[in-house]
C-alpha atoms as a PDB file:
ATOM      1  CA  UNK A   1      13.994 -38.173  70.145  1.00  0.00           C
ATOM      2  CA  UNK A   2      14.760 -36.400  67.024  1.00  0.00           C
ATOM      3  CA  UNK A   3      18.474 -36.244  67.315  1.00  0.00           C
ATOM      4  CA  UNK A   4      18.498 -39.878  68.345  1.00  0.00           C
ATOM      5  CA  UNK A   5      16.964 -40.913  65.032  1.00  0.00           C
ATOM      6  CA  UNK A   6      19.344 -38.291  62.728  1.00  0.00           C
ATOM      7  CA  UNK A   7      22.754 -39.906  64.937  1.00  0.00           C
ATOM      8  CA  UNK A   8      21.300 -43.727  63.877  1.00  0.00           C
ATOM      9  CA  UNK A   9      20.297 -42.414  60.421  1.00  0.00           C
ATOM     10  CA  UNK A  10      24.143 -41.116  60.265  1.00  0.00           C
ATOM     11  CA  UNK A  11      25.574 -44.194  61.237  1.00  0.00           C
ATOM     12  CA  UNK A  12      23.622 -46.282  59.392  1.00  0.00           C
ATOM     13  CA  UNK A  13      24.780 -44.756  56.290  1.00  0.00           C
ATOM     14  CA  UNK A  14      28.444 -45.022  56.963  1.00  0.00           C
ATOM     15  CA  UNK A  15      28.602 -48.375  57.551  1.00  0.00           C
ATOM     16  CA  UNK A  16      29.064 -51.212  54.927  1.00  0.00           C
ATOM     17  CA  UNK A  17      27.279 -54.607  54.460  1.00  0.00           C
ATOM     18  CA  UNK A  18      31.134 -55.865  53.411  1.00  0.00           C
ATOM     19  CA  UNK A  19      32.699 -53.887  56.495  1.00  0.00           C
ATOM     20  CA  UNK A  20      32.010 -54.799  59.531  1.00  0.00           C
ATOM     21  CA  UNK A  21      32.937 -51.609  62.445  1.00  0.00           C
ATOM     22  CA  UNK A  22      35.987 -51.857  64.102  1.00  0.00           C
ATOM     23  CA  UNK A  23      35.716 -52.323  67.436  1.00  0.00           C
ATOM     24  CA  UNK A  24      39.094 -52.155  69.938  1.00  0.00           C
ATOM     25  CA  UNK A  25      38.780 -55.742  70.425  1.00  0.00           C
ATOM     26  CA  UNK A  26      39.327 -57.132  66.360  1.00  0.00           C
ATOM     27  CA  UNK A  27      42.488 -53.934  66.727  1.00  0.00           C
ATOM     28  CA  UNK A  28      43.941 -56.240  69.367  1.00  0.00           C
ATOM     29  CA  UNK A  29      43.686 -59.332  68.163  1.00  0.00           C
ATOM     30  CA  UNK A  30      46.935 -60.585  66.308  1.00  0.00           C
ATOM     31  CA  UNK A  31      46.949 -60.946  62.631  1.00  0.00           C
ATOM     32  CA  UNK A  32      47.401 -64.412  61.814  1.00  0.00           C
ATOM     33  CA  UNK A  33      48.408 -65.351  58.854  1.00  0.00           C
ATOM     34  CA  UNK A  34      47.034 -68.663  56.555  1.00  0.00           C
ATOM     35  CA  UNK A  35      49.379 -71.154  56.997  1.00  0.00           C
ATOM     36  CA  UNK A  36      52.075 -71.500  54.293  1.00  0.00           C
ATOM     37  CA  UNK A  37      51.309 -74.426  51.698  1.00  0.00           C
ATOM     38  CA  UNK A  38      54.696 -76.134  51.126  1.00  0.00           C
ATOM     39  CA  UNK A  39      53.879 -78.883  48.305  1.00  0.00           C
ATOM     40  CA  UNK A  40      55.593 -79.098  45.661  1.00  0.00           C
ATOM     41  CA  UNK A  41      53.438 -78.168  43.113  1.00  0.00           C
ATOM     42  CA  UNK A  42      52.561 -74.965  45.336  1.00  0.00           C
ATOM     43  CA  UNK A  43      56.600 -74.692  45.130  1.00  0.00           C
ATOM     44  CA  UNK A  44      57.134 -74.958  41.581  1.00  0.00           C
ATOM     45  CA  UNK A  45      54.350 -72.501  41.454  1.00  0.00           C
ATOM     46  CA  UNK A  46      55.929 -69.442  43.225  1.00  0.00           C
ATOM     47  CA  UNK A  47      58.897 -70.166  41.433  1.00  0.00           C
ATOM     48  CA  UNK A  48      57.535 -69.653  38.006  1.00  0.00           C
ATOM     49  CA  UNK A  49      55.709 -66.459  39.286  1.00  0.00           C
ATOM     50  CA  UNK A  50      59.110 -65.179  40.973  1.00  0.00           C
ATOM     51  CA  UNK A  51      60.423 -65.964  37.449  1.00  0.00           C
ATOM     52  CA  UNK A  52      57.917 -63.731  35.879  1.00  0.00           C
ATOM     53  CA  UNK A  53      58.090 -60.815  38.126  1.00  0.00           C
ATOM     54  CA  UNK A  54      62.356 -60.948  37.853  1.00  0.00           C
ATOM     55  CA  UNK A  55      61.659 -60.454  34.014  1.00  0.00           C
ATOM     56  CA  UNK A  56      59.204 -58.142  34.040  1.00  0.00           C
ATOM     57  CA  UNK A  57      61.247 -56.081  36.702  1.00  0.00           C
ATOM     58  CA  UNK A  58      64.580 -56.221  34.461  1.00  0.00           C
ATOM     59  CA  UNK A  59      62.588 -55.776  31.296  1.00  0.00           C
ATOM     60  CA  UNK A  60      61.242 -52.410  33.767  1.00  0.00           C
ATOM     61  CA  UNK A  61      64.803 -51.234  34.206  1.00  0.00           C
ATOM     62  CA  UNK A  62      66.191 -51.604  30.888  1.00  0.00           C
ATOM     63  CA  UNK A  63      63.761 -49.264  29.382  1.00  0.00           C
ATOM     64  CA  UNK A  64      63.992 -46.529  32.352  1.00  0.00           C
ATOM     65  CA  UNK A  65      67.818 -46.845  31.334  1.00  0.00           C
ATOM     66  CA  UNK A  66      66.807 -46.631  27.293  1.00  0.00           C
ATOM     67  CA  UNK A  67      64.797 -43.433  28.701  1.00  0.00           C
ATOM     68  CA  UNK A  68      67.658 -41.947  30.799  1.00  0.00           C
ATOM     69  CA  UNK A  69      69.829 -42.055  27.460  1.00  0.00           C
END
């Protein structure tokens, strides 16, 4: 009886409110992914944050090619 309650004591501890266990079953089941929202203002959207990350990537390389100098 006593190692029965240390093994639940143990187990209890390393699990998470936030995470459930993984069991085989949620392994094998597919990821599915939410589908894609393709309204325009969703559009215009994603374009202004592709915008933003181009910059911020060529600003990136422009100052690794300062550095290399």
């Amino acid at each position: 009886m006593e190692a029965y309650g240390i093994r639940e004591k143990s187990r209890r501890r390393g699990s998470h409110r936030l995470s459930p266990p993984l069991s085989s079953r949620s392994l094998l089941r597919p990821f599915r992914a939410p589908p894609e929202d393709n309204s325009p203002a969703e559009k215009k959207k994603t374009r202004e944050w592709d915008r933003i990350l181009i910059t911020n990537q060529e600003k990136l390389d422009r100052e690794r090619k300062r550095e290399r100098r």
